[in-house]
C-alpha atoms as a PDB file:
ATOM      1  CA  UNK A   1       0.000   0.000   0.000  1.00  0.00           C
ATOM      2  CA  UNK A   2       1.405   3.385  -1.163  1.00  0.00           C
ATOM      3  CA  UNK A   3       1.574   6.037   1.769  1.00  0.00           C
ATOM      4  CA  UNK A   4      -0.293   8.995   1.005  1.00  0.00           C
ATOM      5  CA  UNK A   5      -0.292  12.785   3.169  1.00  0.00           C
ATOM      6  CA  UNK A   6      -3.706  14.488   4.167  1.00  0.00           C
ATOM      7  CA  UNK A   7      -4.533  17.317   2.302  1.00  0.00           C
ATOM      8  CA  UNK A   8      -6.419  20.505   3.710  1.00  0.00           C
ATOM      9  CA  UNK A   9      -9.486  18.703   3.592  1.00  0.00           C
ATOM     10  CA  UNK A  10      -8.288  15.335   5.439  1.00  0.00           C
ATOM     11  CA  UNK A  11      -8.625  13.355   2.506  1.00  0.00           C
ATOM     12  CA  UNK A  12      -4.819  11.045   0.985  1.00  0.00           C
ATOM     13  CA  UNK A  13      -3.912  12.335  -1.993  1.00  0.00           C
ATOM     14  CA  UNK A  14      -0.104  13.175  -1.753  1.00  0.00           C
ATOM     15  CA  UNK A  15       2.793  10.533  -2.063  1.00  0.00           C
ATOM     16  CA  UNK A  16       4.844   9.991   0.992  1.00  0.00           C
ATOM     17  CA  UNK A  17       7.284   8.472  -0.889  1.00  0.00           C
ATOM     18  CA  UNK A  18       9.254   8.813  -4.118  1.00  0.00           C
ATOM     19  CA  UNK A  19       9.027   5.935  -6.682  1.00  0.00           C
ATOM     20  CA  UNK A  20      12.174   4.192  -7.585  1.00  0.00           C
ATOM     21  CA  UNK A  21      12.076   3.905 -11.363  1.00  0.00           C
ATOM     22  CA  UNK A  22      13.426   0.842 -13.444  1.00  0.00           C
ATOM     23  CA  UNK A  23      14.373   2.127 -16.578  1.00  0.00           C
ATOM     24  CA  UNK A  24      15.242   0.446 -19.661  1.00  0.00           C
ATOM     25  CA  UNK A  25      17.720   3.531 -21.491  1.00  0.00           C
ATOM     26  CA  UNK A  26      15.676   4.931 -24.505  1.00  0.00           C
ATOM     27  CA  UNK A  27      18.686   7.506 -24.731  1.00  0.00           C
ATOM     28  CA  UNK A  28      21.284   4.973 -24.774  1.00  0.00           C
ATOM     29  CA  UNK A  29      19.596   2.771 -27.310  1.00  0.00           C
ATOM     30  CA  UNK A  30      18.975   5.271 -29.616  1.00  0.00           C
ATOM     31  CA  UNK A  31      22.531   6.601 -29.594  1.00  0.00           C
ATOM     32  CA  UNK A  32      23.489   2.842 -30.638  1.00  0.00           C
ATOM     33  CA  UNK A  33      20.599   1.335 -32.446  1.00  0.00           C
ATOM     34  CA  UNK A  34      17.268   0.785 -32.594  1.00  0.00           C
ATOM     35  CA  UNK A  35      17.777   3.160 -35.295  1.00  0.00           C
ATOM     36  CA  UNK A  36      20.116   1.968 -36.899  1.00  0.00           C
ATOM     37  CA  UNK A  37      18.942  -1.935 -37.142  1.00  0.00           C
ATOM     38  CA  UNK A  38      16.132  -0.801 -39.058  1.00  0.00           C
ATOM     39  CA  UNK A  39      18.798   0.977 -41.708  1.00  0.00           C
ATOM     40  CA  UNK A  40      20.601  -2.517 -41.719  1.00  0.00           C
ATOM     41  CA  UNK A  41      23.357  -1.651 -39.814  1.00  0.00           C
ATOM     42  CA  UNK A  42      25.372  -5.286 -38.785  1.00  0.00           C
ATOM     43  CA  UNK A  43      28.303  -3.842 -36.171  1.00  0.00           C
ATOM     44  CA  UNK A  44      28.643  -0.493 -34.415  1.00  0.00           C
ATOM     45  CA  UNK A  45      31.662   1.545 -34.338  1.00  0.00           C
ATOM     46  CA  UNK A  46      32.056   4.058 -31.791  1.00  0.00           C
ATOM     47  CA  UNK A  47      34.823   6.404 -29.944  1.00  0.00           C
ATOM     48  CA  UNK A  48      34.540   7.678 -26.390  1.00  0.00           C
ATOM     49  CA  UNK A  49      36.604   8.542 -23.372  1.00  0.00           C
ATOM     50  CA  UNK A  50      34.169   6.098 -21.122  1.00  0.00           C
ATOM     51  CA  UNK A  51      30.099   7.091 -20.919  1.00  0.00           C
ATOM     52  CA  UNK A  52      29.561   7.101 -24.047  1.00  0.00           C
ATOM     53  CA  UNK A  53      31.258   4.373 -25.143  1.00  0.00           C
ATOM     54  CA  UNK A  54      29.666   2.512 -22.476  1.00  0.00           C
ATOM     55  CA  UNK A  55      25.625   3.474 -23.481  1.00  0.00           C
ATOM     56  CA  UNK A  56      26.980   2.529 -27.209  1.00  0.00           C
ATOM     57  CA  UNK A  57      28.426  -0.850 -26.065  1.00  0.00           C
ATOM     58  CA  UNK A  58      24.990  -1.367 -23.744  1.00  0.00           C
ATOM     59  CA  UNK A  59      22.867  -0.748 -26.718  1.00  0.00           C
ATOM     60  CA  UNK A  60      24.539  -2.756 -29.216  1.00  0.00           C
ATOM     61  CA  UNK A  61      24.446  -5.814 -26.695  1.00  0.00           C
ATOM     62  CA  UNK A  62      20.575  -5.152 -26.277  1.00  0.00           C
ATOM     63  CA  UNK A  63      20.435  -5.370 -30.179  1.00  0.00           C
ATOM     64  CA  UNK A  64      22.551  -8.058 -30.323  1.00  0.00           C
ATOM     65  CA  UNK A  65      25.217  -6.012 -32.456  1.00  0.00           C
ATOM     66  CA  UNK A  66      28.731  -6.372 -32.217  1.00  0.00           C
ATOM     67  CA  UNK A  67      30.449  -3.397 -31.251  1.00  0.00           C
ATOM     68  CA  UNK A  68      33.619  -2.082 -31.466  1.00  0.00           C
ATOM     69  CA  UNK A  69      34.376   0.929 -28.864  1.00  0.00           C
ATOM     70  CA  UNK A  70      38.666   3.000 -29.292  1.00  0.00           C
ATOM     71  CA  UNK A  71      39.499   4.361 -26.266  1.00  0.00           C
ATOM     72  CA  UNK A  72      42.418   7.218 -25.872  1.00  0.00           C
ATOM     73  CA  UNK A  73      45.663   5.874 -23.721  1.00  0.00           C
ATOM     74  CA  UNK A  74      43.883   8.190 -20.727  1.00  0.00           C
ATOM     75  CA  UNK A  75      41.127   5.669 -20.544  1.00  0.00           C
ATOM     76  CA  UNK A  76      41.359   3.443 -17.168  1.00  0.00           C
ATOM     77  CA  UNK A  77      41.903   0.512 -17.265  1.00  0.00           C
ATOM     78  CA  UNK A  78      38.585  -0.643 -15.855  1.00  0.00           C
ATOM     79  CA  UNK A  79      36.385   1.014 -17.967  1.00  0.00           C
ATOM     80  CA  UNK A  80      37.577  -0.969 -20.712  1.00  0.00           C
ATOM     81  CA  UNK A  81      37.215  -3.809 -18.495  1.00  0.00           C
ATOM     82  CA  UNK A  82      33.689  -2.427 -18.056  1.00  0.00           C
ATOM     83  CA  UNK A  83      33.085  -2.396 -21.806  1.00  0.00           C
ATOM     84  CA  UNK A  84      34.274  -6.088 -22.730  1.00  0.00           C
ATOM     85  CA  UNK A  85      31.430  -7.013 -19.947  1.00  0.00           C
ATOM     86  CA  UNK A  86      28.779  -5.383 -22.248  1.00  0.00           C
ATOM     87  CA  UNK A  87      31.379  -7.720 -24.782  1.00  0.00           C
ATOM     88  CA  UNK A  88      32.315  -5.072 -26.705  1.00  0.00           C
ATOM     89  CA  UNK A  89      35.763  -5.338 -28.665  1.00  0.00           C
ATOM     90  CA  UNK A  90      38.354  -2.623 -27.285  1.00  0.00           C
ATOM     91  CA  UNK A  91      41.128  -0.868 -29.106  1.00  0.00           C
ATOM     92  CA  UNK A  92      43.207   1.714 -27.388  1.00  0.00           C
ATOM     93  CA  UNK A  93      44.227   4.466 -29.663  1.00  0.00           C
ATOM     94  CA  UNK A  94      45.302   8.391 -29.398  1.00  0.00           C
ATOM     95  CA  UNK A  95      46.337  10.788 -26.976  1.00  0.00           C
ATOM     96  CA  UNK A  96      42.786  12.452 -26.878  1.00  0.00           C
ATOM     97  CA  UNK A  97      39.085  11.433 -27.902  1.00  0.00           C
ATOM     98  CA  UNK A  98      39.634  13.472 -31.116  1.00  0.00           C
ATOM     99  CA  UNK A  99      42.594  11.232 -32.361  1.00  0.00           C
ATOM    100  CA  UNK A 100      40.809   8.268 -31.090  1.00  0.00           C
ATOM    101  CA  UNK A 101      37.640   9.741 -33.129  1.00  0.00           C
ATOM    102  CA  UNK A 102      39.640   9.888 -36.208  1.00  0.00           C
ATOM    103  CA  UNK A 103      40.514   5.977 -36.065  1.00  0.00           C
ATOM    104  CA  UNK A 104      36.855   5.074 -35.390  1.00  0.00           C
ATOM    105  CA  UNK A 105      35.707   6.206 -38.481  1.00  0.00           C
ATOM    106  CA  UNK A 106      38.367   4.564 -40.268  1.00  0.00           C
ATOM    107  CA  UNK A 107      36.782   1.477 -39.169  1.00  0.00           C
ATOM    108  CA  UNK A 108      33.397   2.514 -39.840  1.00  0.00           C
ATOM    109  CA  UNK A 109      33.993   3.329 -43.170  1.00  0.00           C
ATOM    110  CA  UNK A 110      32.466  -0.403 -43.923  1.00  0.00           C
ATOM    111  CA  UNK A 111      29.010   0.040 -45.636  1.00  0.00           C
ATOM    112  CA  UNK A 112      27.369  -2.166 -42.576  1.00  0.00           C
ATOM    113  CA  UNK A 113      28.948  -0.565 -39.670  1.00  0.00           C
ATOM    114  CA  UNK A 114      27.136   2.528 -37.760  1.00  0.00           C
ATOM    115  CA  UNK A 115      29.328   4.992 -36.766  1.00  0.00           C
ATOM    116  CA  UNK A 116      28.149   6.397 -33.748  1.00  0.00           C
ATOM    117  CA  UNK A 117      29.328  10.223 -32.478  1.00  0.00           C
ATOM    118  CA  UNK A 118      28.964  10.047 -28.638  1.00  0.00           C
ATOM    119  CA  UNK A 119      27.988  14.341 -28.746  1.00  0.00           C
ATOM    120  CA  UNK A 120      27.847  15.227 -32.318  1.00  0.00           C
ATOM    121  CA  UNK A 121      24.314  13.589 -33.905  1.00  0.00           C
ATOM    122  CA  UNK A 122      20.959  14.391 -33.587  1.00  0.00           C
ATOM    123  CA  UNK A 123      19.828  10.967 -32.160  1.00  0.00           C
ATOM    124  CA  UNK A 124      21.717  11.312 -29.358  1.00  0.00           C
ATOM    125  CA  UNK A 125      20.343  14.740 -28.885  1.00  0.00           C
ATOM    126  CA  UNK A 126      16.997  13.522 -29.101  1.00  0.00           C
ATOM    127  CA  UNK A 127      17.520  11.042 -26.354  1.00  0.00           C
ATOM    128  CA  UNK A 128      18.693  13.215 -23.977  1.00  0.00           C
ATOM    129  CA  UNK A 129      16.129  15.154 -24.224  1.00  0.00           C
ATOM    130  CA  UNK A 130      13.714  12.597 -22.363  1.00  0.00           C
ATOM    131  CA  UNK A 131      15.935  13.438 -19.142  1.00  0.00           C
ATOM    132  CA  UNK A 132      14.212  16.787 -19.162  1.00  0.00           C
ATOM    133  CA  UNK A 133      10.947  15.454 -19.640  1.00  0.00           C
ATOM    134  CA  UNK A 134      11.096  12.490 -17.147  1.00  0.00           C
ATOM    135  CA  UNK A 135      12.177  14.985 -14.573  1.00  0.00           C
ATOM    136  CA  UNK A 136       9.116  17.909 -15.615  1.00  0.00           C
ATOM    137  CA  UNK A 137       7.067  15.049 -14.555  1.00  0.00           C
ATOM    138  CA  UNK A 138       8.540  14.656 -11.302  1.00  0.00           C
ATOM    139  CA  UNK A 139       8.840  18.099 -10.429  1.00  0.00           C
ATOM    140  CA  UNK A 140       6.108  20.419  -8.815  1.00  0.00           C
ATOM    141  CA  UNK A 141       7.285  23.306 -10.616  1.00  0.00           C
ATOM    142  CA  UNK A 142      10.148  24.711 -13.430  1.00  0.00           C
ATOM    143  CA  UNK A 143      13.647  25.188 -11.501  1.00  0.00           C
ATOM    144  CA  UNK A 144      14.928  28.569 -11.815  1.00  0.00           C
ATOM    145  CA  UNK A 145      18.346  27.277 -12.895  1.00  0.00           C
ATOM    146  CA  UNK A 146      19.610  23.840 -14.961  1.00  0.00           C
ATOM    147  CA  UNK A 147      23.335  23.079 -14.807  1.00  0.00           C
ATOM    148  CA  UNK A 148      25.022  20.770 -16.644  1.00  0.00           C
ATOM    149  CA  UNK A 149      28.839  19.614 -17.469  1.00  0.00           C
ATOM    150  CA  UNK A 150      29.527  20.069 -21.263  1.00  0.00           C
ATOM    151  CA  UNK A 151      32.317  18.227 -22.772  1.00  0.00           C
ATOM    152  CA  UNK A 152      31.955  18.058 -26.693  1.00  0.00           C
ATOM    153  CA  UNK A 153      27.809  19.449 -25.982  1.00  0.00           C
ATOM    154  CA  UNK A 154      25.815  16.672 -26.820  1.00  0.00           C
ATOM    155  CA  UNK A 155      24.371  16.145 -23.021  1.00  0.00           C
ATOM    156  CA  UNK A 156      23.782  20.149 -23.195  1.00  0.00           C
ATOM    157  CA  UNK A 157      22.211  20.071 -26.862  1.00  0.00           C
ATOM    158  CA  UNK A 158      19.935  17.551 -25.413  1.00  0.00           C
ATOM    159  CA  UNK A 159      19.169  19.254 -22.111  1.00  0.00           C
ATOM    160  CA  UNK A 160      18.146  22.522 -24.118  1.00  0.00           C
ATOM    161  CA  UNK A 161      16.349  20.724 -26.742  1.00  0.00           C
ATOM    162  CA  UNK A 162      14.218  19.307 -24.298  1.00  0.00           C
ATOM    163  CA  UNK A 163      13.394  22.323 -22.018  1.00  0.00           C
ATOM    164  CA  UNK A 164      12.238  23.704 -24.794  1.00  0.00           C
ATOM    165  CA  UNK A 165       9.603  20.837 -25.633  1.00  0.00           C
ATOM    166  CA  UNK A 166       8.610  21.270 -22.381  1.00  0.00           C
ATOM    167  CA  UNK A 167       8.012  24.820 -22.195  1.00  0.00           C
ATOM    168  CA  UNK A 168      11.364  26.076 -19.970  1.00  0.00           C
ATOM    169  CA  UNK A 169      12.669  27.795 -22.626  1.00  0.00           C
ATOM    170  CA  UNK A 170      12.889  31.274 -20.093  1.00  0.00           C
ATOM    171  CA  UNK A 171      15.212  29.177 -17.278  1.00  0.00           C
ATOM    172  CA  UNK A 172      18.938  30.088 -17.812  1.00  0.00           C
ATOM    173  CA  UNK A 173      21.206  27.101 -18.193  1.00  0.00           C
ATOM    174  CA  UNK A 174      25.073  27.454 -16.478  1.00  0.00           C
ATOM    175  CA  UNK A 175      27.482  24.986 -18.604  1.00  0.00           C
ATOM    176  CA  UNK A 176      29.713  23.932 -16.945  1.00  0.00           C
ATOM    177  CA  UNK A 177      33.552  22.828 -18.085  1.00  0.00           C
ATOM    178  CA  UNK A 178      36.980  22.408 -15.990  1.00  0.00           C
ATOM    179  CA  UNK A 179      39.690  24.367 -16.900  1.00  0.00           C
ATOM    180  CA  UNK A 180      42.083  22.606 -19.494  1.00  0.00           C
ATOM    181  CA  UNK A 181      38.812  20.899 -21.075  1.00  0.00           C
ATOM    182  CA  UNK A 182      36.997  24.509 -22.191  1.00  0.00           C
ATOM    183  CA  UNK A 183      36.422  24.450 -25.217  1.00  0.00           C
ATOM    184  CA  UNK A 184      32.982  25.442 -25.284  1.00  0.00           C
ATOM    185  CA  UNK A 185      34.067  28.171 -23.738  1.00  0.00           C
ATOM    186  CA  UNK A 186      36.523  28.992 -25.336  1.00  0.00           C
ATOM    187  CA  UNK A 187      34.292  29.304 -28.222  1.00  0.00           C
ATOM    188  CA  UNK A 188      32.113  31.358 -26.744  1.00  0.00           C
ATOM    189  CA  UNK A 189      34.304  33.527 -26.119  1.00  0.00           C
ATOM    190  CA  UNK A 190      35.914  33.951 -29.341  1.00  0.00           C
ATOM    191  CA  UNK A 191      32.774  33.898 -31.203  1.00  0.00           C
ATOM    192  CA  UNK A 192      33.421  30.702 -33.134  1.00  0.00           C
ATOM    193  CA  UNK A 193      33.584  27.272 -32.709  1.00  0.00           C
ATOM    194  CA  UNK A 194      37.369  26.845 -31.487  1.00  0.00           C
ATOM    195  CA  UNK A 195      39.752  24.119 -30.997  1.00  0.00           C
ATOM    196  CA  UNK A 196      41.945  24.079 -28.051  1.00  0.00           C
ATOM    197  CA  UNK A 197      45.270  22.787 -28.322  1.00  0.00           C
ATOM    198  CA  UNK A 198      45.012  19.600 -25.724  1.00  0.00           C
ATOM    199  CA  UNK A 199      43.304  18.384 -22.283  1.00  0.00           C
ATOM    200  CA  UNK A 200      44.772  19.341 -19.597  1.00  0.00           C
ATOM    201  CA  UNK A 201      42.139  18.892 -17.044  1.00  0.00           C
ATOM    202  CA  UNK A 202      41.755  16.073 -15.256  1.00  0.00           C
ATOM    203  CA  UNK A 203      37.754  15.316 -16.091  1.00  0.00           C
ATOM    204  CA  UNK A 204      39.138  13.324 -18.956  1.00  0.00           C
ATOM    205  CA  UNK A 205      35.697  12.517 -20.017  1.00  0.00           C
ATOM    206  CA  UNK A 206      35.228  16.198 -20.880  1.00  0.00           C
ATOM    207  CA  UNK A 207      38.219  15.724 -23.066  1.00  0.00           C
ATOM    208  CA  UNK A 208      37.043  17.143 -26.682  1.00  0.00           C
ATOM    209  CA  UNK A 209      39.170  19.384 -28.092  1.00  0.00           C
ATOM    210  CA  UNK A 210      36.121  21.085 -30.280  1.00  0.00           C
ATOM    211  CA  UNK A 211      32.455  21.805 -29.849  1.00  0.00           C
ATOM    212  CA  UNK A 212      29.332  20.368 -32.055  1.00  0.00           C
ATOM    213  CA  UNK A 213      28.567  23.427 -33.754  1.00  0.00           C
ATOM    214  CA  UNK A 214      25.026  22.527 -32.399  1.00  0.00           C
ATOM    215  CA  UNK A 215      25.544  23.505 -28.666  1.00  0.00           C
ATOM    216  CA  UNK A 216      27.872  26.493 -30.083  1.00  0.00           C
ATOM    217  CA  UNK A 217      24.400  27.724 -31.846  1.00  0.00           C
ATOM    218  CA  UNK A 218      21.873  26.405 -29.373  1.00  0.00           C
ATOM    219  CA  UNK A 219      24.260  28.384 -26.696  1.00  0.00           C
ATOM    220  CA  UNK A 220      24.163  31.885 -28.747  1.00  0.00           C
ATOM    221  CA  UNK A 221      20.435  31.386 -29.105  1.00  0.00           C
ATOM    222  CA  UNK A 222      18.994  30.887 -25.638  1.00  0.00           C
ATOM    223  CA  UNK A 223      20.256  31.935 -22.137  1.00  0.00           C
ATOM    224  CA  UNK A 224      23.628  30.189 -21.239  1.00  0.00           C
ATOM    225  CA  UNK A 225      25.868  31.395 -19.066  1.00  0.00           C
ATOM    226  CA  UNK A 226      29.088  29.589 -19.761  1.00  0.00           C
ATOM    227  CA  UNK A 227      31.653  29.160 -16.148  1.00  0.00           C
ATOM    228  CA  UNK A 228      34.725  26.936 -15.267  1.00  0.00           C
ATOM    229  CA  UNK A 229      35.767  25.512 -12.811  1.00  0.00           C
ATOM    230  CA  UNK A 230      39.308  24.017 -11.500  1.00  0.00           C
ATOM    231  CA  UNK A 231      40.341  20.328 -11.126  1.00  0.00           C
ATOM    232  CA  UNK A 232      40.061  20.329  -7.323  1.00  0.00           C
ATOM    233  CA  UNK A 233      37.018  22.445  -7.287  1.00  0.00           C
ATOM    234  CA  UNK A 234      35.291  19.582  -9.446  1.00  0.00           C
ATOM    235  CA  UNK A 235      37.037  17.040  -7.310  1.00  0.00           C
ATOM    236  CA  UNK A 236      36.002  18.472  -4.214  1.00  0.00           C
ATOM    237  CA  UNK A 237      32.121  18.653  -5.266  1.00  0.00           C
ATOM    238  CA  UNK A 238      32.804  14.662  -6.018  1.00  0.00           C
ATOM    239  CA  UNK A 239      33.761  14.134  -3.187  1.00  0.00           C
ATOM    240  CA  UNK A 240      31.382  16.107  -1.033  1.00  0.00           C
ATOM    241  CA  UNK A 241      28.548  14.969  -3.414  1.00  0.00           C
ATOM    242  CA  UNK A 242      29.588  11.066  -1.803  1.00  0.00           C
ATOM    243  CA  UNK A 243      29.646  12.586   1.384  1.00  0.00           C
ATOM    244  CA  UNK A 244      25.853  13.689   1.020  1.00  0.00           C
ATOM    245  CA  UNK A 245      24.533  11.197  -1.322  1.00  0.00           C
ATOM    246  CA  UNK A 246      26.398   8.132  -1.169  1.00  0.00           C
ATOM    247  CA  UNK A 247      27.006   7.874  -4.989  1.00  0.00           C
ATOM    248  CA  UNK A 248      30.611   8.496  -6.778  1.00  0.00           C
ATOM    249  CA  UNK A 249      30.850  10.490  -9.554  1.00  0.00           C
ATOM    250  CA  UNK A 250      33.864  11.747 -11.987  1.00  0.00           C
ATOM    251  CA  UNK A 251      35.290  15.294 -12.314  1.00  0.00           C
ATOM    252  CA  UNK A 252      33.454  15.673 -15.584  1.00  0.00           C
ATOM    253  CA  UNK A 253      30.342  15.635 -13.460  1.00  0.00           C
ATOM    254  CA  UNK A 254      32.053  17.013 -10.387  1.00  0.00           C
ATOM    255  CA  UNK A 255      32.045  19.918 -12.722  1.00  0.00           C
ATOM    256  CA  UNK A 256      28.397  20.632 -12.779  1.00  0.00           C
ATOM    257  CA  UNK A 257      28.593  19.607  -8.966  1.00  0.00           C
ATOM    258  CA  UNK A 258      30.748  22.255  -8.564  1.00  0.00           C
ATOM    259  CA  UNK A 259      28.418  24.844  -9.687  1.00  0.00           C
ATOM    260  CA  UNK A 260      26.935  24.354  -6.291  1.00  0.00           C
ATOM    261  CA  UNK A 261      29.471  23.182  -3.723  1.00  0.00           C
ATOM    262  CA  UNK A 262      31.816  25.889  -4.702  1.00  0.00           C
ATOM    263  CA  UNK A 263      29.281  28.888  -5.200  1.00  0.00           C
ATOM    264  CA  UNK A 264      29.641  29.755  -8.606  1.00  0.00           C
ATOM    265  CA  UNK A 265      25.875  30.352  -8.427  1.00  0.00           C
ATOM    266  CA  UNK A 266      25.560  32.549  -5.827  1.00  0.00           C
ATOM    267  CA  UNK A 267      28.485  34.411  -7.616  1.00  0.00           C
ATOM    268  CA  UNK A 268      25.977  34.786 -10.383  1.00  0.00           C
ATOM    269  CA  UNK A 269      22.916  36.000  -8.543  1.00  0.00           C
ATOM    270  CA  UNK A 270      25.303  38.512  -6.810  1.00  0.00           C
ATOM    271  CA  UNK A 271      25.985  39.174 -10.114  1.00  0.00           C
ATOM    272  CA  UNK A 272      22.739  39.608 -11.117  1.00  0.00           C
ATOM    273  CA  UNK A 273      23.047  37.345 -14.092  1.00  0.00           C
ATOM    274  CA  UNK A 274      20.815  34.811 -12.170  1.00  0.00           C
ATOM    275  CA  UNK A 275      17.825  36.280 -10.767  1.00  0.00           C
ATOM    276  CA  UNK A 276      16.809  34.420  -7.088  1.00  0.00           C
ATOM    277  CA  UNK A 277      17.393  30.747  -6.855  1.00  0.00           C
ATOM    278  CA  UNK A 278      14.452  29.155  -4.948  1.00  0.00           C
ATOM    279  CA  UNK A 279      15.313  25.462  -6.745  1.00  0.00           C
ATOM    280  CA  UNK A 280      18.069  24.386  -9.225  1.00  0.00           C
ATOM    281  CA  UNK A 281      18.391  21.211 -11.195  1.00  0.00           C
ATOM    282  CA  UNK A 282      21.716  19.749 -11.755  1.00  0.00           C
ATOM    283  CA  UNK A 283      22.312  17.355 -14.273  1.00  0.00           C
ATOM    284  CA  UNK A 284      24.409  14.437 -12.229  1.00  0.00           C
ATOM    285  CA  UNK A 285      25.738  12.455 -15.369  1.00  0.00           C
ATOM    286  CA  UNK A 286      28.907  10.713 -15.423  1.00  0.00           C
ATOM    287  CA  UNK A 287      29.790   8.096 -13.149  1.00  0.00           C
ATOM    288  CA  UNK A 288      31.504   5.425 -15.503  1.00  0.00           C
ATOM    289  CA  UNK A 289      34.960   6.071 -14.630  1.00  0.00           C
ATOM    290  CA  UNK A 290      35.457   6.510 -11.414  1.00  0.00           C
ATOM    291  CA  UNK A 291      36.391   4.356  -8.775  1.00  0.00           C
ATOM    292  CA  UNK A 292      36.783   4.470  -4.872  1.00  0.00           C
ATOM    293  CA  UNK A 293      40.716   4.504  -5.247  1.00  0.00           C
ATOM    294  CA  UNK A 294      40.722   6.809  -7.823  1.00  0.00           C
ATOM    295  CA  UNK A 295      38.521   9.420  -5.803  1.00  0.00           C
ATOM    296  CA  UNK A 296      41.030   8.936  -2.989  1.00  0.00           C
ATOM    297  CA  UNK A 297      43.991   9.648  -5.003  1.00  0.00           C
ATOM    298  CA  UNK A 298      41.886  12.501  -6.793  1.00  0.00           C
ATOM    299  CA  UNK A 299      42.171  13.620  -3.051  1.00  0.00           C
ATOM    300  CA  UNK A 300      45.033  13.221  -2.573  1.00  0.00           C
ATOM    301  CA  UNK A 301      46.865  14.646  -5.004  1.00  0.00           C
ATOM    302  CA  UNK A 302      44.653  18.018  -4.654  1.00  0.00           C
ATOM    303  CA  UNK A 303      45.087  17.995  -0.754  1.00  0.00           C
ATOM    304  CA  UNK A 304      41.574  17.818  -0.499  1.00  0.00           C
END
């Protein structure tokens, strides 16, 4: 029996509880698939610094694909450990997702392999979407701020996209990158999609060197406030995030965590670029390489 509160008038009508959802990924199966077996697509190729190789990898096992997922040499170990458990072949190549990139669609240049871009393609867009429309449901009412890590923009075209299906096309969005793994903002601020020379940062998984030119529009179109933040700011917010939550989560989402725990939004309201913040929504995405261990040297080695 569900537990419901009184309302004014005595009678249950309001949840005591929040419903743990089961969920089947509709955005990681259509960044791998269900798309493409209908196209007659027979293996999928795909490059990625961890999550998305990981929702490609899940998919194609779903559709019974075989998959093929390059990893740069900054990759750890065990999420290519985690990637031949959704048995997915693994080839190691490049300095940096871009030079990985470039060697995936070598390989998919075979007429039956799907090439998929883990940020750059309007499927995956489309999927991530959904995350703003499962949570509308959920919520009582719009946030006044969404934050979310950007790393080549895909997550953020998708978080956009979808706010404004759901009519929250007037809430700002803060994007949110580590220093050394900018170059959304970088881009911004030049007025162009840029390249920046290498990753520095230690949120590897933010590690593109350019920009979809979809965010770059999507972010000159709407409300984005572009901010960085340092290694050990976005290691701290992992770290404090465990501390309150009990989950572990990577820099690249420590990022977006950071927009928080180190007060980059207040900042802003003081600012006045964010009006009062009564509720924000922070995108927590990115969990897939990160370990207890590594979080503790992550610690250590910023004296947190």
């Amino acid at each position: 029996m569900d537990a419901q509160a009184p309302d004014q008038n005595g009678s249950h009508q309001k949840p005591l509880h929040i419903k743990t959802p089961a969920i089947l990924s509709t955005p990681l199966s259509k960044c791998a698939g269900l798309q493409a077996v209908s196209k007659g697509c027979k293996r999928v190729v795909c490059a990625s610094g961890g999550n998305g190789g990981l929702a490609a990898a899940y998919a194609a096992r779903l559709l019974n694909l075989p998959a093929t997922i390059v990893l740069p040499t900054t990759t750890p170990d065990f999420v290519a450990e985690k990637l031949r458990d959704q048995e997915a072949t693994v080839e190691v190549h490049g300095s940096v997702w871009d030079e990985s990139n470039q060697y995936a669609m070598t390989l998919a240049k075979d007429p039956d392999c799907l090439y998929v871009h883990p940020f750059d393609h309007p499927d995956v867009w489309e999927g991530h979407e959904s995350l703003i429309v499962e949570v509308k449901q959920q919520l009582p009412c719009p946030p006044d701020v969404v934050v979310a890590s950007v790393g080549g923009g895909g997550l953020l075209c998708g978080v956009i996209q979808g706010m404004q299906r759901v009519g929250w096309g007037h809430i700002p969005v803060v994007a949110m990158e580590t220093e050394g793994a900018d170059c959304l903002n970088v881009s911004l601020r030049e007025n162009k999609v840029a390249t920046i020379p290498a990753i520095t940062s230690s949120a590897k998984s933010l590690g593109a060197l350019t920009p979809c030119t979809q965010v770059f529009e999507l972010c000159k179109k709407y409300k984005v406030i572009s901010k960085l933040c340092t290694d050990k700011q976005a290691v701290d917010a992992c770290l404090k995030y465990a501390d309150d939550h009990r989950q572990l989560v990577e820099p690249a989402c420590g990022a977006s965590l950071a927009a928080v725990y180190s007060g980059i939004l207040n900042d802003l309201q003081a600012q006045g670029q964010l009006c009062e913040i009564k509720s924000a929504l922070i995108v927590v995405c990115g969990g897939s390489s990160v370990t207890l261990d590594a979080l503790s040297k992550w610690k250590k080695d910023f004296e947190l």
